[in-house]
C-alpha atoms as a PDB file:
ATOM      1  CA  UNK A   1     -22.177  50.490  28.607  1.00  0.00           C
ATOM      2  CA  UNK A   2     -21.511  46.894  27.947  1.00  0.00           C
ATOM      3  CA  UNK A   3     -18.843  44.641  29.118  1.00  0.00           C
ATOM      4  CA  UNK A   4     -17.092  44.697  26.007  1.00  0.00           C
ATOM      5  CA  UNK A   5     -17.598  48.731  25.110  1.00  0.00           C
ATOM      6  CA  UNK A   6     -15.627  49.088  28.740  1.00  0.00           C
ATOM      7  CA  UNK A   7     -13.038  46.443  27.321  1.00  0.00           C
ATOM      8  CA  UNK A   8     -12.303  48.035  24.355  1.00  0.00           C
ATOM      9  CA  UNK A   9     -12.661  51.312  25.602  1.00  0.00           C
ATOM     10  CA  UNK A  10      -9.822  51.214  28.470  1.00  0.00           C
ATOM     11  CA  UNK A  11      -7.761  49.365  26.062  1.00  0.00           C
ATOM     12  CA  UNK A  12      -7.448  52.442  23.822  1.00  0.00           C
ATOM     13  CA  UNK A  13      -6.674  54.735  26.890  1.00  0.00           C
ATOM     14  CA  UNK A  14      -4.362  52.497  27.799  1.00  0.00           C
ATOM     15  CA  UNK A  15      -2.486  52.353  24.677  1.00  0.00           C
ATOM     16  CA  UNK A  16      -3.195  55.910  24.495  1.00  0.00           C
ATOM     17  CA  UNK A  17      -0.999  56.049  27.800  1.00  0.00           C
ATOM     18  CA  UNK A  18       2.096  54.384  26.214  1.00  0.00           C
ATOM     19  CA  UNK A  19       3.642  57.016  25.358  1.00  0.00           C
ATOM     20  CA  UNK A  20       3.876  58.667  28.655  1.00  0.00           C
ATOM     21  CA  UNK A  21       4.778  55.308  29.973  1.00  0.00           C
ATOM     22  CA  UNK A  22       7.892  54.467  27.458  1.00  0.00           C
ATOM     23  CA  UNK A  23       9.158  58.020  28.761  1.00  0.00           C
ATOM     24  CA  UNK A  24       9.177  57.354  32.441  1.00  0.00           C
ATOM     25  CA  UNK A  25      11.007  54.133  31.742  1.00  0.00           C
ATOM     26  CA  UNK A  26      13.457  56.034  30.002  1.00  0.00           C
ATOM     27  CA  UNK A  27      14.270  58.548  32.284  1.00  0.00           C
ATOM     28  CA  UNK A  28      14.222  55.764  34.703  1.00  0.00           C
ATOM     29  CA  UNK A  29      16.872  53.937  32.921  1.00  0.00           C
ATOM     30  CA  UNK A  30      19.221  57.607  32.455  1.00  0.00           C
ATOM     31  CA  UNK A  31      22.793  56.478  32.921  1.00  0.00           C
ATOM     32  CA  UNK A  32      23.321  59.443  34.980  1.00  0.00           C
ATOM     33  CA  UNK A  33      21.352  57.952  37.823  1.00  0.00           C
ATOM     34  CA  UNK A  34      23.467  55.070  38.000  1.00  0.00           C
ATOM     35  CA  UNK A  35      26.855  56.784  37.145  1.00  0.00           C
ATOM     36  CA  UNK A  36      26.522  60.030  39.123  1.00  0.00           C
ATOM     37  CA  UNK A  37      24.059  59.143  41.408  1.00  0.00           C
ATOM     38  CA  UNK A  38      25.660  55.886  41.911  1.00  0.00           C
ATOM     39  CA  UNK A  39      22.426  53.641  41.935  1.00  0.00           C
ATOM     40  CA  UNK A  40      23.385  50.091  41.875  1.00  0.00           C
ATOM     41  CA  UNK A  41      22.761  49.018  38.099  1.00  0.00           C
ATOM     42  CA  UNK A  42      21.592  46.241  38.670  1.00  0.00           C
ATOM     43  CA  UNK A  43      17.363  44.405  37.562  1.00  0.00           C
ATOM     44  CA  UNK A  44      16.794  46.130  41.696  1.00  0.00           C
ATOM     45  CA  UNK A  45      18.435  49.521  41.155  1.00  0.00           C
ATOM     46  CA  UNK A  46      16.455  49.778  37.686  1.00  0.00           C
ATOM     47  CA  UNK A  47      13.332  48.888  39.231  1.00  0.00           C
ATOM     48  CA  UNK A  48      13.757  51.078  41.647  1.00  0.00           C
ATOM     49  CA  UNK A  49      14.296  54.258  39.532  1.00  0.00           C
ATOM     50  CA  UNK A  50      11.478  53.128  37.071  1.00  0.00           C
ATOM     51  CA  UNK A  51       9.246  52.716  40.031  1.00  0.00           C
ATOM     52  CA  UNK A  52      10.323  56.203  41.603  1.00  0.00           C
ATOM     53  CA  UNK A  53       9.786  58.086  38.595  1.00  0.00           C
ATOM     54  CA  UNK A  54       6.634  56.037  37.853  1.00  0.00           C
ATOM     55  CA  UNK A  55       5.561  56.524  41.236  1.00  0.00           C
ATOM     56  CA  UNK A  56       6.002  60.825  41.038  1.00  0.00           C
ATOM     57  CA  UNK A  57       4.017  60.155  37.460  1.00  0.00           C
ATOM     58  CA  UNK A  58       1.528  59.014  39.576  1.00  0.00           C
ATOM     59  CA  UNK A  59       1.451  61.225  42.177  1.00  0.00           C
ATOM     60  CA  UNK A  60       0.912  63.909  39.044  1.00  0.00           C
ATOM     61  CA  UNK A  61      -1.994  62.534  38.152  1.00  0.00           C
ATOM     62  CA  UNK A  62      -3.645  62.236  41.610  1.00  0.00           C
ATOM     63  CA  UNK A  63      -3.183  65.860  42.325  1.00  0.00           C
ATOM     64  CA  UNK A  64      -5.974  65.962  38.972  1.00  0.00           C
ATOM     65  CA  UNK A  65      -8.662  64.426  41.432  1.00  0.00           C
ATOM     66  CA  UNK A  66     -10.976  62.960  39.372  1.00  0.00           C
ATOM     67  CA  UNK A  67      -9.862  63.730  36.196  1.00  0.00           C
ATOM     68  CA  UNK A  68      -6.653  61.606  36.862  1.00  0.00           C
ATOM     69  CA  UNK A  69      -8.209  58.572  38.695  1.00  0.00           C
ATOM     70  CA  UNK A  70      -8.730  56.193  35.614  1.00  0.00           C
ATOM     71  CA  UNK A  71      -5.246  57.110  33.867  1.00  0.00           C
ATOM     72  CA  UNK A  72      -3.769  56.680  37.262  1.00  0.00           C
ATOM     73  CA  UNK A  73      -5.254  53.074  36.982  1.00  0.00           C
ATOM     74  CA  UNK A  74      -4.746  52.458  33.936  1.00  0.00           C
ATOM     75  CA  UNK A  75      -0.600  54.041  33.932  1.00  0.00           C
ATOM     76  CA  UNK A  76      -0.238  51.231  37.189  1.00  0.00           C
ATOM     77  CA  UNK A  77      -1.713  48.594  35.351  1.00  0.00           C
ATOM     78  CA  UNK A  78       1.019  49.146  32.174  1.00  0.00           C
ATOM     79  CA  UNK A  79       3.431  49.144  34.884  1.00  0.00           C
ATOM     80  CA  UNK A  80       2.207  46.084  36.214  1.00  0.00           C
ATOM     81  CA  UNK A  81       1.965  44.590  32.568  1.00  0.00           C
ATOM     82  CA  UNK A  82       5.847  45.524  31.909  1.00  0.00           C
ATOM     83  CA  UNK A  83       7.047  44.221  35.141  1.00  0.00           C
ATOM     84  CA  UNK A  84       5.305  40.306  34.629  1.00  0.00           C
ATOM     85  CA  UNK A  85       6.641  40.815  31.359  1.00  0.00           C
ATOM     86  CA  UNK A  86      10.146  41.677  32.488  1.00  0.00           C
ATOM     87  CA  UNK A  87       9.779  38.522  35.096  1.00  0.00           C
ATOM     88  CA  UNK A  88       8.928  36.040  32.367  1.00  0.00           C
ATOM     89  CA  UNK A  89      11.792  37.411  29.874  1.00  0.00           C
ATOM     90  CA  UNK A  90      14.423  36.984  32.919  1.00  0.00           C
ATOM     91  CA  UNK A  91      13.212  33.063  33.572  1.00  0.00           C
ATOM     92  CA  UNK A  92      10.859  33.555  36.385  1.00  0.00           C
ATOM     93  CA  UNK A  93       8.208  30.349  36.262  1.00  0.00           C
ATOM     94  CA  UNK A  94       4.242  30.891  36.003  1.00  0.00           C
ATOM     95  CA  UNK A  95       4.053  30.328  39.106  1.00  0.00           C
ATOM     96  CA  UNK A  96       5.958  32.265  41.234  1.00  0.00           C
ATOM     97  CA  UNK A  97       5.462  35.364  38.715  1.00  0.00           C
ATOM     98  CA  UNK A  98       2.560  36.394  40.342  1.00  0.00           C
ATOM     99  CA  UNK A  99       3.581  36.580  43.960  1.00  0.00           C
ATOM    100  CA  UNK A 100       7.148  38.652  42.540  1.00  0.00           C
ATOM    101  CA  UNK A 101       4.709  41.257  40.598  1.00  0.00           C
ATOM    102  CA  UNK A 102       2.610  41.664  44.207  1.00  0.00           C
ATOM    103  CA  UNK A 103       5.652  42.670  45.764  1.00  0.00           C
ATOM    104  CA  UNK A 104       6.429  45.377  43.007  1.00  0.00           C
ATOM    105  CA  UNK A 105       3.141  46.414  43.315  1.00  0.00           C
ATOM    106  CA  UNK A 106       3.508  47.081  47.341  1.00  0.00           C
ATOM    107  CA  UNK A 107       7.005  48.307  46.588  1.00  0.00           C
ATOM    108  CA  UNK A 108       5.251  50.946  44.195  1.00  0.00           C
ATOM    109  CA  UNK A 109       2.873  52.109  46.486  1.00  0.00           C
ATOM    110  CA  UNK A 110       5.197  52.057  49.406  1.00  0.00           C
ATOM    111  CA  UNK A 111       7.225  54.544  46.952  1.00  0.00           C
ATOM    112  CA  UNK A 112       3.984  56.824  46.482  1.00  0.00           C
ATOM    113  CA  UNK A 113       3.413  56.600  49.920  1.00  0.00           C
ATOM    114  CA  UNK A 114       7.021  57.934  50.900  1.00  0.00           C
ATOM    115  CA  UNK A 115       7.546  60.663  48.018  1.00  0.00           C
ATOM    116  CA  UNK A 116       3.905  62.194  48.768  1.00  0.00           C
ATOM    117  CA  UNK A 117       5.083  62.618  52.477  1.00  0.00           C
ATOM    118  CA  UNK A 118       8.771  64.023  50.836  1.00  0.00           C
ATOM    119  CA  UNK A 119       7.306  66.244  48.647  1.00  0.00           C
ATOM    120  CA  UNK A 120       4.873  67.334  51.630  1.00  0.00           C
ATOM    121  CA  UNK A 121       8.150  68.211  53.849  1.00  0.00           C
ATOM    122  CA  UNK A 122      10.011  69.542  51.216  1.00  0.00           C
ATOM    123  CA  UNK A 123      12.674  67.133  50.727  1.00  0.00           C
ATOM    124  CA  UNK A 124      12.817  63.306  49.277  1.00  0.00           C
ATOM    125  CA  UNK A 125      16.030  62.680  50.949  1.00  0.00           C
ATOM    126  CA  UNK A 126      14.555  59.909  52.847  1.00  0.00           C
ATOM    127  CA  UNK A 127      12.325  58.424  50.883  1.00  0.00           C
ATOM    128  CA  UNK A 128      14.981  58.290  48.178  1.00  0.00           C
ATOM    129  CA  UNK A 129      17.578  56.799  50.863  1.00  0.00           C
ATOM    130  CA  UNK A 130      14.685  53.726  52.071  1.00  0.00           C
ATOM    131  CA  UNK A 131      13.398  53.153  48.596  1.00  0.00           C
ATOM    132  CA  UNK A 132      16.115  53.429  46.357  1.00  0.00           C
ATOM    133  CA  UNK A 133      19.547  53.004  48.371  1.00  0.00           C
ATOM    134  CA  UNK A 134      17.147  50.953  50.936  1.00  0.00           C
ATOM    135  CA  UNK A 135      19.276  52.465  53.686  1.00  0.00           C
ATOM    136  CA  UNK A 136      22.730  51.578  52.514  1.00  0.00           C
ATOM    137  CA  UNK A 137      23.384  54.771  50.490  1.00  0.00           C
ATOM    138  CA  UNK A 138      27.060  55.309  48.925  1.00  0.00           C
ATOM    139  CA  UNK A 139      27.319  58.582  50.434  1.00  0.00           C
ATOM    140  CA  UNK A 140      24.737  61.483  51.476  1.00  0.00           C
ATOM    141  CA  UNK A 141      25.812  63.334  48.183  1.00  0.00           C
ATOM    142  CA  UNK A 142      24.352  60.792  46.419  1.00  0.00           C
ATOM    143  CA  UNK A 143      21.071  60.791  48.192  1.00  0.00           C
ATOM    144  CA  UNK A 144      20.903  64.531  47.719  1.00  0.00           C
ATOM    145  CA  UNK A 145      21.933  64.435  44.104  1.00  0.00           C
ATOM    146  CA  UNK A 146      19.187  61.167  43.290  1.00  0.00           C
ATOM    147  CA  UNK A 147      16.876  62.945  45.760  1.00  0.00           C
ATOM    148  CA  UNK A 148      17.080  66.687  43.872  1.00  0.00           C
ATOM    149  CA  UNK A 149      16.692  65.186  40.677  1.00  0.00           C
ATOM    150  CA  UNK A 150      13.801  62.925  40.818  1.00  0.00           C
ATOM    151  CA  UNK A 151      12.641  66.623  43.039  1.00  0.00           C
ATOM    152  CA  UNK A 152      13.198  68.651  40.091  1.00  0.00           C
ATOM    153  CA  UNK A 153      11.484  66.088  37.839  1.00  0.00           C
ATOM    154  CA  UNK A 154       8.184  66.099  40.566  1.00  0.00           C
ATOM    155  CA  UNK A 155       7.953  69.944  39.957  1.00  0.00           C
ATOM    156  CA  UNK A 156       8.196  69.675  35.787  1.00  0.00           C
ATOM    157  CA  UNK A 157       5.920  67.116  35.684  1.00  0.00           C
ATOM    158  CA  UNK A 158       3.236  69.625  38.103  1.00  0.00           C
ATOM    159  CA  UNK A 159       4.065  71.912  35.252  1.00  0.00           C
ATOM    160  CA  UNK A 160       3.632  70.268  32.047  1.00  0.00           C
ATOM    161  CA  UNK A 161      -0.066  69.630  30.868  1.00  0.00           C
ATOM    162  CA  UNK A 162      -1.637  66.682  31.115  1.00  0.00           C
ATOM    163  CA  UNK A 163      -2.294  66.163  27.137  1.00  0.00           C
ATOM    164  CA  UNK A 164       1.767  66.495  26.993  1.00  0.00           C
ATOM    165  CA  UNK A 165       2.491  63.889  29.006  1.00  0.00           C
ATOM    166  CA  UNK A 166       0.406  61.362  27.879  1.00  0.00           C
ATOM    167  CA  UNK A 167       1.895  61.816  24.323  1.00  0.00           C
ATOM    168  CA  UNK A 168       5.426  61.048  26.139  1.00  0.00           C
ATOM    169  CA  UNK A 169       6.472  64.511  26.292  1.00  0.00           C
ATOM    170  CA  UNK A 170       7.672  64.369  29.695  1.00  0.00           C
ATOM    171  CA  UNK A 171      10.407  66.836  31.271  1.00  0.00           C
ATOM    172  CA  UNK A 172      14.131  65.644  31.482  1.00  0.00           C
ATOM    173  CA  UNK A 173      15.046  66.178  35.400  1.00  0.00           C
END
């Protein structure tokens, strides 16, 4: 396969993959995490819920094995994508974009280090405290509220089909 069949080719699973990806930012940007679970709303407090939902997305996907290696990829680099964009609409220079979007990156994988070990134990209580509240939660109510939620949307999204998802039918925790 040539260079430019493998261009092309990822660039219509990737747009294939919008769809799933417009839905986690959605349920990323639900009021009722910020209201009721009292996440800062702030650019940092949305990042971090589109991240943690993006990152339990992801974590879907890996439990495919192969079959959910490339859309893995691919769903990371749309994140990617909408974060520089994000950074450029908010004023952040050319040249500082990049080292801001390597941060986001780490702070993504730090997130699907942390919720695959939460979701291994049973509870996401601290990983939701470190990587959303970054250890200066309102209350312990509100980690266990953010932390069953974003729970409750890990199990949905292990029961939903694949083919679902990716045309942005993704469960409402």
């Amino acid at each position: 396969m040539s260079f430019l069949q493998r261009l092309f080719g990822e660039t219509k699973q990737r747009a294939a993959l919008m769809p799933f990806y417009r839905a986690l930012v959605e349920i990323g940007r639900d009021p009722d995490w910020y209201r009721d679970g009292e996440v800062p709303d702030t650019l940092d407090g949305r990042f971090d819920m589109v991240a943690a939902v993006t990152a339990l997305a992801l974590l879907r996907l890996e439990s495919e094995g192969e079959t959910g290696k490339l859309p893995s990829v691919l769903l990371t680099e749309i994140f990617i994508d909408d974060m520089d964009g994000t950074l450029r609409q908010i004023g952040i220079g050319d040249y500082v974009v990049g080292k801001h979007v390597g941060r986001m990156v780490g702070a993504l994988g730090g997130r699907l280090g942390a919720f695959r070990d939460g979701a291994e134990s049973g509870s996401l209580a601290d990983a939701v405290r470190r990587n959303v509240f970054h250890d200066s939660p309102p209350s312990e109510e509100k980690v266990d509220f953010v932390a069953r939620r974003l729970d409750q949307f890990r199990q949905a999204l292990a029961e939903t089909e694949l083919a679902s998802l990716y045309e942005g039918k993704v469960p409402r925790p």
